[in-house]
N, C-alpha and C. Protein backbone atom coordinates (compact mmCIF):
# COMPACT_ATOMS: atom_id res chain seq x y z
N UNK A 1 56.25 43.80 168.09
CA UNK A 1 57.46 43.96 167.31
C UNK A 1 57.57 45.41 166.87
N UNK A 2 59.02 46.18 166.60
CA UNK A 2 59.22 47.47 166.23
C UNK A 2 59.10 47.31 165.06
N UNK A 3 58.80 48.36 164.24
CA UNK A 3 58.88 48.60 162.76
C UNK A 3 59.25 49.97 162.54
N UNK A 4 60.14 50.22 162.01
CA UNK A 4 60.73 51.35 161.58
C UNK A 4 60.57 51.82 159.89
N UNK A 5 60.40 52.99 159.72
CA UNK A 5 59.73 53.56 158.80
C UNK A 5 60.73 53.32 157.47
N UNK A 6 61.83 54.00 158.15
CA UNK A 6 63.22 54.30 157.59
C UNK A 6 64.62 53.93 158.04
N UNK A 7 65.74 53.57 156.96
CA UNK A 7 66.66 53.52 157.95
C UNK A 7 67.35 54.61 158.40
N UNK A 8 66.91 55.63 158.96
CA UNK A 8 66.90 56.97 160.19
C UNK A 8 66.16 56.77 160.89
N UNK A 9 64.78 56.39 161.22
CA UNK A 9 64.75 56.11 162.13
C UNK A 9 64.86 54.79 163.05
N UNK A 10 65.62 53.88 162.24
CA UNK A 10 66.01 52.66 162.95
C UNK A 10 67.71 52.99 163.61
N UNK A 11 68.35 53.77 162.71
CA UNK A 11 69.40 54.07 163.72
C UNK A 11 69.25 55.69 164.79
N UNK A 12 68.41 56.12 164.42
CA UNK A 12 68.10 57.01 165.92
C UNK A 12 67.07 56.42 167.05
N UNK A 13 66.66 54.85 166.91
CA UNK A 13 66.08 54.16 167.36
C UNK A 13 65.35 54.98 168.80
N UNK A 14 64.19 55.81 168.77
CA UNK A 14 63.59 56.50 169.20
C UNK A 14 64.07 57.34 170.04
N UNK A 15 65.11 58.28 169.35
CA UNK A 15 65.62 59.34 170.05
C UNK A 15 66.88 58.79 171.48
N UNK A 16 67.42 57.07 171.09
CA UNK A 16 68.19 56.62 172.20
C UNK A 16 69.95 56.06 171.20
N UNK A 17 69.49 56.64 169.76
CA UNK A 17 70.64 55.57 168.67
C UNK A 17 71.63 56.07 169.47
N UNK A 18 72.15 56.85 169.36
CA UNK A 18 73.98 57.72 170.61
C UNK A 18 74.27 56.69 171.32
N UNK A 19 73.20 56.67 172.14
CA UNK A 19 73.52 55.23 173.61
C UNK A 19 73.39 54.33 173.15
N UNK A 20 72.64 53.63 172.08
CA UNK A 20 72.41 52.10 171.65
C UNK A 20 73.35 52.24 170.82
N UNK A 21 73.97 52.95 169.58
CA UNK A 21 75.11 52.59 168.99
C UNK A 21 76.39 52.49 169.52
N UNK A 22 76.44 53.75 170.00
CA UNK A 22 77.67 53.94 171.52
C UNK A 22 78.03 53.09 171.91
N UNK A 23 77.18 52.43 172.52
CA UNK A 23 77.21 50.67 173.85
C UNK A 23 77.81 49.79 172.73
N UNK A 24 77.24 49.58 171.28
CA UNK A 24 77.69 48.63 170.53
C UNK A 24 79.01 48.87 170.19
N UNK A 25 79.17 49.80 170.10
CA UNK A 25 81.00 50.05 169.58
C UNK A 25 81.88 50.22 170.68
N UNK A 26 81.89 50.89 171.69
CA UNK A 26 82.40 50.31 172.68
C UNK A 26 82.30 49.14 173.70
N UNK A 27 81.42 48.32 173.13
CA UNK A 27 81.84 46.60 173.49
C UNK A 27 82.59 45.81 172.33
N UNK A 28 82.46 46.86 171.02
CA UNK A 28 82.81 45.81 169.83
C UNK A 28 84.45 46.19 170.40
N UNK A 29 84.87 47.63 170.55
CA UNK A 29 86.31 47.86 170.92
C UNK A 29 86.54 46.85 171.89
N UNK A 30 86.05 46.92 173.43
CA UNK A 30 86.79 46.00 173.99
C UNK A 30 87.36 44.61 173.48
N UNK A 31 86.43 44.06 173.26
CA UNK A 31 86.00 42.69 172.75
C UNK A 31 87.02 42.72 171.65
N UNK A 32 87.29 43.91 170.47
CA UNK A 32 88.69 44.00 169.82
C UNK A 32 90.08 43.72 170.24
N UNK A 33 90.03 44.65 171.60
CA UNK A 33 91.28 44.53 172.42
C UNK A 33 91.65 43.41 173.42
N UNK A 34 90.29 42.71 173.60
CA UNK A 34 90.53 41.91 174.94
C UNK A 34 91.15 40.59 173.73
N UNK A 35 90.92 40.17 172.66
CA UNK A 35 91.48 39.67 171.44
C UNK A 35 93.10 39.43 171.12
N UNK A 36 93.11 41.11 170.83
CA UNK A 36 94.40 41.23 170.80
C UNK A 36 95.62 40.60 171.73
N UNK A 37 95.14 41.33 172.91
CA UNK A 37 95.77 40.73 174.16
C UNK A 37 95.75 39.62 174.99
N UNK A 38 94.81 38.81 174.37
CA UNK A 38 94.89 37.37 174.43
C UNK A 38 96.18 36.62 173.52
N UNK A 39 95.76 37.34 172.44
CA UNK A 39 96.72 36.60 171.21
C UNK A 39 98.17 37.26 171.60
N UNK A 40 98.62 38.35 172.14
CA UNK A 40 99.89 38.62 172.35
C UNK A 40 100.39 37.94 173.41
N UNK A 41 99.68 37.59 174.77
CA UNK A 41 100.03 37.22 175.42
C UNK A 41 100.18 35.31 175.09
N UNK A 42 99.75 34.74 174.01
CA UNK A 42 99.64 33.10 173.86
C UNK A 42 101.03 33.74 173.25
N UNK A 43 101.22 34.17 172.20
CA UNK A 43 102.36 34.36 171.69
C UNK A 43 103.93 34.80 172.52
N UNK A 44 103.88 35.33 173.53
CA UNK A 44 104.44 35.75 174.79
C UNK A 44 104.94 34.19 175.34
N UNK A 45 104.10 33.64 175.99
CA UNK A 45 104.02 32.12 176.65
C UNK A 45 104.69 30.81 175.33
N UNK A 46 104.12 31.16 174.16
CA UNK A 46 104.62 30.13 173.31
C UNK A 46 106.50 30.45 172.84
N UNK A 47 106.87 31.79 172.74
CA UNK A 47 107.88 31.81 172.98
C UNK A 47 108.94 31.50 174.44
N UNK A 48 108.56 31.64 175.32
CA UNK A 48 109.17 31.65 176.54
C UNK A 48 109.34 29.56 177.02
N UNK A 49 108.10 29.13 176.47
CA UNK A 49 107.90 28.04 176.56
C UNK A 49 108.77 27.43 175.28
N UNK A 50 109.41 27.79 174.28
CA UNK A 50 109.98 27.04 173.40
C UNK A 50 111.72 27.50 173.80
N UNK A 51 111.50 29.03 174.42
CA UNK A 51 113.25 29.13 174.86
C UNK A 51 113.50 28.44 175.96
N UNK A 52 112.87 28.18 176.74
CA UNK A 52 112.89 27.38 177.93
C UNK A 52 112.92 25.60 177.77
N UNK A 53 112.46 25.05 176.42
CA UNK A 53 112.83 23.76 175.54
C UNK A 53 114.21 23.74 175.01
N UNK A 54 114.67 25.16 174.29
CA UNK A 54 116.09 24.87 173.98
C UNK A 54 116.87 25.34 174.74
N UNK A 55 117.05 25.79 175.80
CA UNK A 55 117.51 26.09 177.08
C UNK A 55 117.62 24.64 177.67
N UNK A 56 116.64 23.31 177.65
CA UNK A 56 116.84 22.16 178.52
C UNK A 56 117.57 21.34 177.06
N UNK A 57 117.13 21.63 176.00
CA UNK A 57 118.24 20.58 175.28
C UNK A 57 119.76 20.80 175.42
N UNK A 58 119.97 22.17 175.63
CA UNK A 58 121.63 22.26 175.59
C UNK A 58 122.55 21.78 176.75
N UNK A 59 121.64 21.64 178.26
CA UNK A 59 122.12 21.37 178.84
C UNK A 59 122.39 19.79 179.31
């Protein structure tokens, strides 16, 4: 198991923190955006799918 002295050297996690924090925040971004654009696009489909309901009642 690691043990770190300090918390400096647990986030420069032996001279690699840049790349190990780096990697974490740009997966936390995607993983932000891939979110987003899930939820815009249900929202996209749930409208189109409810104008396309009152589109068949009128006719």
């Amino acid at each position: 198991m690691i043990y770190w002295n300090s918390l400096s050297d647990f986030l420069q996690m032996g001279g690699h923190g840049l790349y190990v924090w780096g990697s974490f925040a740009v997966t936390a971004l995607i993983f932000a955006i891939e979110i987003s654009q899930i939820r815009r696009q249900r929202r996209l489909v749930r409208s189109s799918v409810q104008g396309e309901s009152h589109a068949a009642e009128k006719n």
